[in-house]
Protein backbone atom coordinates (compact mmCIF):
# COMPACT_ATOMS: atom_id res chain seq x y z
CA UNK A 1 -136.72 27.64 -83.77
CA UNK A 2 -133.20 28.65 -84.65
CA UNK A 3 -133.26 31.94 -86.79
CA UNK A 4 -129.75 34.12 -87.74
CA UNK A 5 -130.76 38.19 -88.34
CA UNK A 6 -128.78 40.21 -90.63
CA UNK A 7 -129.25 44.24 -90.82
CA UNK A 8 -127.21 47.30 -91.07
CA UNK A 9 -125.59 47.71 -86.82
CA UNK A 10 -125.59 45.73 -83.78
CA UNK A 11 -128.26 48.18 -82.61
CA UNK A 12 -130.95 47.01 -85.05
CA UNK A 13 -130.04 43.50 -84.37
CA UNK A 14 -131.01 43.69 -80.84
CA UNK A 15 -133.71 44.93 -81.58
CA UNK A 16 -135.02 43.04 -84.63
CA UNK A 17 -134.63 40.20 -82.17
CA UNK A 18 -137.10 41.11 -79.74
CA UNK A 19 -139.29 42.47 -82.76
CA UNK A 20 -139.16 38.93 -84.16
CA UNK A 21 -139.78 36.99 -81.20
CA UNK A 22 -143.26 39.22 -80.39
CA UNK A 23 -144.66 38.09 -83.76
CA UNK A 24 -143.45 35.24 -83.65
CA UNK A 25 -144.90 34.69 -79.99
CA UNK A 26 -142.27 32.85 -78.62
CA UNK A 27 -138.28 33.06 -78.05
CA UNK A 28 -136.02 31.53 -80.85
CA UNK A 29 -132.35 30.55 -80.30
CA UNK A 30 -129.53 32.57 -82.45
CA UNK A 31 -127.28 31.47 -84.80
CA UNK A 32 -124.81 33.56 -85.73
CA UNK A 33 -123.88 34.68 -89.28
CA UNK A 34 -120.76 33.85 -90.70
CA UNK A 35 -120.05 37.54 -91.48
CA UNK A 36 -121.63 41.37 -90.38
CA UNK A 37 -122.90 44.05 -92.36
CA UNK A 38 -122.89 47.95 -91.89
CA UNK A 39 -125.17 49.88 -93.96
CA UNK A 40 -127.19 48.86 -97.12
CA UNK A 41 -124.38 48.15 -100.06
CA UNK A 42 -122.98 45.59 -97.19
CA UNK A 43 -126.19 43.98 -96.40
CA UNK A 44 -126.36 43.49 -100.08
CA UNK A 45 -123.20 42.10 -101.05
CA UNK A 46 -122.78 39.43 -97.97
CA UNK A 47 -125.91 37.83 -98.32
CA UNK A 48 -125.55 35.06 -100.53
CA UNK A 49 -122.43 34.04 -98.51
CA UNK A 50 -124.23 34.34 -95.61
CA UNK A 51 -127.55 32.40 -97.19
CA UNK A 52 -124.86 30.00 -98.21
CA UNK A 53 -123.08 29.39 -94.79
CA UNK A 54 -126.29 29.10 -92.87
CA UNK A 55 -127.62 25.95 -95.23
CA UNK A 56 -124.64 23.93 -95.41
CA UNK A 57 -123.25 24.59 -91.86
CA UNK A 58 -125.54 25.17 -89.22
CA UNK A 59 -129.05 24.19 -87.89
CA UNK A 60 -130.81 27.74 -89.29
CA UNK A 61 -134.57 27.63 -89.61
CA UNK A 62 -134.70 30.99 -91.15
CA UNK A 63 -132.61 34.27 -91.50
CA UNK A 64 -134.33 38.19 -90.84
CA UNK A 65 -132.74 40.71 -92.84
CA UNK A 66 -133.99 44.07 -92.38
CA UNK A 67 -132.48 47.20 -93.98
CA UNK A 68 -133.60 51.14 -94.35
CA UNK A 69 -135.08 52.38 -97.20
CA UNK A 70 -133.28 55.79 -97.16
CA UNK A 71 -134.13 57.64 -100.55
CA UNK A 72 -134.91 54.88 -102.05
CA UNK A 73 -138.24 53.76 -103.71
CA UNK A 74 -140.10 52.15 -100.99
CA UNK A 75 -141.61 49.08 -101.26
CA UNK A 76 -145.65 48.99 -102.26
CA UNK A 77 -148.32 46.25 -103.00
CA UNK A 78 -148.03 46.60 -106.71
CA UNK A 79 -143.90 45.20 -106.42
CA UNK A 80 -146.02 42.70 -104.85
CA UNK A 81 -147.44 41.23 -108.20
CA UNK A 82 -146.40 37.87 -109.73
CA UNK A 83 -142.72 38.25 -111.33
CA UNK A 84 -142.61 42.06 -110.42
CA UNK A 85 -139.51 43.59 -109.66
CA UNK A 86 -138.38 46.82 -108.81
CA UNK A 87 -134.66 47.37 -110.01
CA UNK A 88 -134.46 50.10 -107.12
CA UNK A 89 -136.64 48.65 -104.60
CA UNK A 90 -134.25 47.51 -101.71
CA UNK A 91 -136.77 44.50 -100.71
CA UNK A 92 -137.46 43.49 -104.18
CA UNK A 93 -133.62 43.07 -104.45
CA UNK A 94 -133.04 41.33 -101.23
CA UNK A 95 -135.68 39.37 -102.54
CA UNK A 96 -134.23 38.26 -105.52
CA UNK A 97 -130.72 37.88 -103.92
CA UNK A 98 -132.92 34.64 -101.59
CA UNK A 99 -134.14 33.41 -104.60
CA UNK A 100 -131.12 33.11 -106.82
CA UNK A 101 -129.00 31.80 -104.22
CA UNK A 102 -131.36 29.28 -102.75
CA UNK A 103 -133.46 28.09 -106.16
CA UNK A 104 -129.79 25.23 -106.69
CA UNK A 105 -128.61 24.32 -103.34
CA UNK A 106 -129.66 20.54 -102.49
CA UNK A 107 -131.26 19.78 -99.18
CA UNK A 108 -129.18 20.32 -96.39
CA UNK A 109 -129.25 19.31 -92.30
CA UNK A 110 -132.48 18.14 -92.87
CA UNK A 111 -134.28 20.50 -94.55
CA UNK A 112 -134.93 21.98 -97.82
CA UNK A 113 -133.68 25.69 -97.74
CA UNK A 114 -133.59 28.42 -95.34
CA UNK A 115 -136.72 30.66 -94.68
CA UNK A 116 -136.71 33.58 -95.78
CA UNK A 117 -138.33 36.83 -93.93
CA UNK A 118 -137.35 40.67 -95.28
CA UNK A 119 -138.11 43.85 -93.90
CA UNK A 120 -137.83 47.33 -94.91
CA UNK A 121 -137.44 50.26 -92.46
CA UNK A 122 -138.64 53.32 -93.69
CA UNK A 123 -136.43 55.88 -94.41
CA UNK A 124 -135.02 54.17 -91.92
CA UNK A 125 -135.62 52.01 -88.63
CA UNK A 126 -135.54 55.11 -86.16
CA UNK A 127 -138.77 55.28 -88.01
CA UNK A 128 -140.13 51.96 -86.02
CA UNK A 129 -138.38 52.63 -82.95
CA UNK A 130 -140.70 56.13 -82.96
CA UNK A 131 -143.78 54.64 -83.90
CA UNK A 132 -146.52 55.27 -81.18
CA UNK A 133 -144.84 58.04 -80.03
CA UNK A 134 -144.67 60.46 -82.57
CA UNK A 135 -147.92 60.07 -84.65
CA UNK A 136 -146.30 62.12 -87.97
CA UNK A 137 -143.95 59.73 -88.02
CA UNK A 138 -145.79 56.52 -90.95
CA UNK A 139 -144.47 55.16 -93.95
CA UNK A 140 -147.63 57.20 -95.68
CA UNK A 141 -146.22 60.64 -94.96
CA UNK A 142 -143.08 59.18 -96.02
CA UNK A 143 -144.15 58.22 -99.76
CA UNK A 144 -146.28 61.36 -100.00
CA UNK A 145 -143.34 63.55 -99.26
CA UNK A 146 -141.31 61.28 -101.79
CA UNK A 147 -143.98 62.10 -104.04
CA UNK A 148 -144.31 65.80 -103.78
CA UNK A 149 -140.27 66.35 -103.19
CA UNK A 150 -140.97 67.67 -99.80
CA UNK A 151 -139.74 65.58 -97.09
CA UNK A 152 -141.93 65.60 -94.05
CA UNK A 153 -138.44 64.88 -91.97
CA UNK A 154 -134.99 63.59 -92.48
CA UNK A 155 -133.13 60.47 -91.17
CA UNK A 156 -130.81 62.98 -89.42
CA UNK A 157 -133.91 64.75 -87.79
CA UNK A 158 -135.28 60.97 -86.85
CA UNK A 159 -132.00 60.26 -85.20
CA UNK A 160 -132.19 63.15 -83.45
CA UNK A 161 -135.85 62.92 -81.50
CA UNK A 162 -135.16 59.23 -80.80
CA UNK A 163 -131.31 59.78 -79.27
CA UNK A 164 -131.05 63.50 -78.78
CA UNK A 165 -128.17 63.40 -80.96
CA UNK A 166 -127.51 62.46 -84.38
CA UNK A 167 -124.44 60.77 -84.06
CA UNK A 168 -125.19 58.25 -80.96
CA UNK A 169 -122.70 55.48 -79.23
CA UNK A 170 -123.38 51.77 -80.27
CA UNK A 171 -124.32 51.61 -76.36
CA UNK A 172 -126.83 54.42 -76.75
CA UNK A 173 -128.24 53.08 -80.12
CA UNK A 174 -128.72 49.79 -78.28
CA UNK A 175 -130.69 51.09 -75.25
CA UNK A 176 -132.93 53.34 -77.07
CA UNK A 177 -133.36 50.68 -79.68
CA UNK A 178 -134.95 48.05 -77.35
CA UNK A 179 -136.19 50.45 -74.79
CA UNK A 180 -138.77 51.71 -77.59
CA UNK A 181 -139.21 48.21 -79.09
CA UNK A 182 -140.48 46.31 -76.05
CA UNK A 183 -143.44 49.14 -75.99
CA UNK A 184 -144.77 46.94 -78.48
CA UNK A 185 -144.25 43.29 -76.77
CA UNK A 186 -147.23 41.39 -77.34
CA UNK A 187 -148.48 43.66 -80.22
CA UNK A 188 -147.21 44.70 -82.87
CA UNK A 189 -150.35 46.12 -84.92
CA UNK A 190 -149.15 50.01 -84.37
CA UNK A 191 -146.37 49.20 -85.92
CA UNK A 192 -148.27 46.85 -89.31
CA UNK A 193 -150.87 50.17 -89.32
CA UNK A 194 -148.10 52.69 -89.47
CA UNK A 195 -145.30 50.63 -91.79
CA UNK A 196 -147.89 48.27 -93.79
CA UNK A 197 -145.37 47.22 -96.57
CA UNK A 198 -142.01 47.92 -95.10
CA UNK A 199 -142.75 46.07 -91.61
CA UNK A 200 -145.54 44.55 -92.61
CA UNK A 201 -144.11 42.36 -95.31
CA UNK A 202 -141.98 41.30 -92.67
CA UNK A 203 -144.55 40.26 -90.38
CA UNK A 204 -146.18 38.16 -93.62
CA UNK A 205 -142.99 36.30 -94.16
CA UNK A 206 -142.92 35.44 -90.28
CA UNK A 207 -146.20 34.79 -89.76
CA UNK A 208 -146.07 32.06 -92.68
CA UNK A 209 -143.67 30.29 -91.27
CA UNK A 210 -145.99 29.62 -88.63
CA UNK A 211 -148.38 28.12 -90.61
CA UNK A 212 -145.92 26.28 -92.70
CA UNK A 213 -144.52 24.71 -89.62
């Protein structure tokens, strides 16, 4: 399988891709995006280009974006309802950026479109790279802080117990990054119990490319 991954830093990418290959159970070969991204309006904004590029000029079976959530509303089952959509939700707009750009491009390279499989960190990817390690750390206490106005951490404090700093080197990002990841090679159901919409929705789209293939 030949998959491109799009998020917010190099770190997450290298990451992401060892992420993807565990559920997917098996290595994939890269294909690189036509452009990069840093942080969530950029992610945004080059997607359909990128969507775009990826059907007409290269061999892409699919593409991974994943992005953080930071204050935003995070993503729940009820966005998940037939012709829902959250104007604020980051996935339900990433979502509907894949479906507008896709839904009138004729078959290309052999195949119909490019699949499509979003994630959403939450508040922010750190988040996942904790997970198993620091048990307060869940999307739950997350939403219920959103809910009651009182944070149960911030992104800065996040950074800051995964890289003992809160403004890290790309190198340092990168180590940490995988080093916590590959805790999870071969499963990944901490992580689906912890982040059941945000990382789990991006296990769902995966996984059904599996069965579609």
């Amino acid at each position: 399988m030949k998959l491109a991954i799009l998020s917010e830093s190099p770190s997450d990418e290298a990451a992401l891709r060892l992420l993807v290959e565990y559920v997917l159970g098996a290595p994939f070969s890269r294909v690189q995006a036509s452009l990069r991204a840093r942080g969530w309006p950029s992610v945004e904004q080059v997607l359909p280009s990128i969507l775009r590029h990826l059907h007409f000029n290269t061999e892409a079976d699919g593409l991974v974006v994943v992005v953080d959530s930071d204050d935003s509303p995070v993503h729940t089952v009820e966005h998940e309802a037939p012709g829902y959509y959250h104007p604020y939700c980051r996935m339900c707009r990433l979502r509907a950026v894949f479906r507008r750009t896709l839904k009138n491009l004729p078959p290309a390279r052999g195949r119909n479109r490019v699949l499509r499989a979003v994630g959403l960190a939450v508040p922010a990817i750190e988040a996942w790279y904790l997970c198993g390690r620091d048990p307060l750390v869940t999307e739950a206490a997350w939403v219920d802080g959103q809910g009651t106005g009182r944070a149960p951490y911030t992104r800065r404090e996040l950074k800051v117990r995964l890289y003992g700093t809160e403004r890290p080197s790309i190198p340092q990002q990168i180590h940490h990054a995988t080093q916590e990841i590959t805790r999870h090679r071969g499963d990944v159901r901490r992580l689906e119990h912890d982040f059941p919409q945000g990382f789990g929705s991006l296990v769902r789209d995966l996984r059904s490319w599996k069965k579609s293939g």
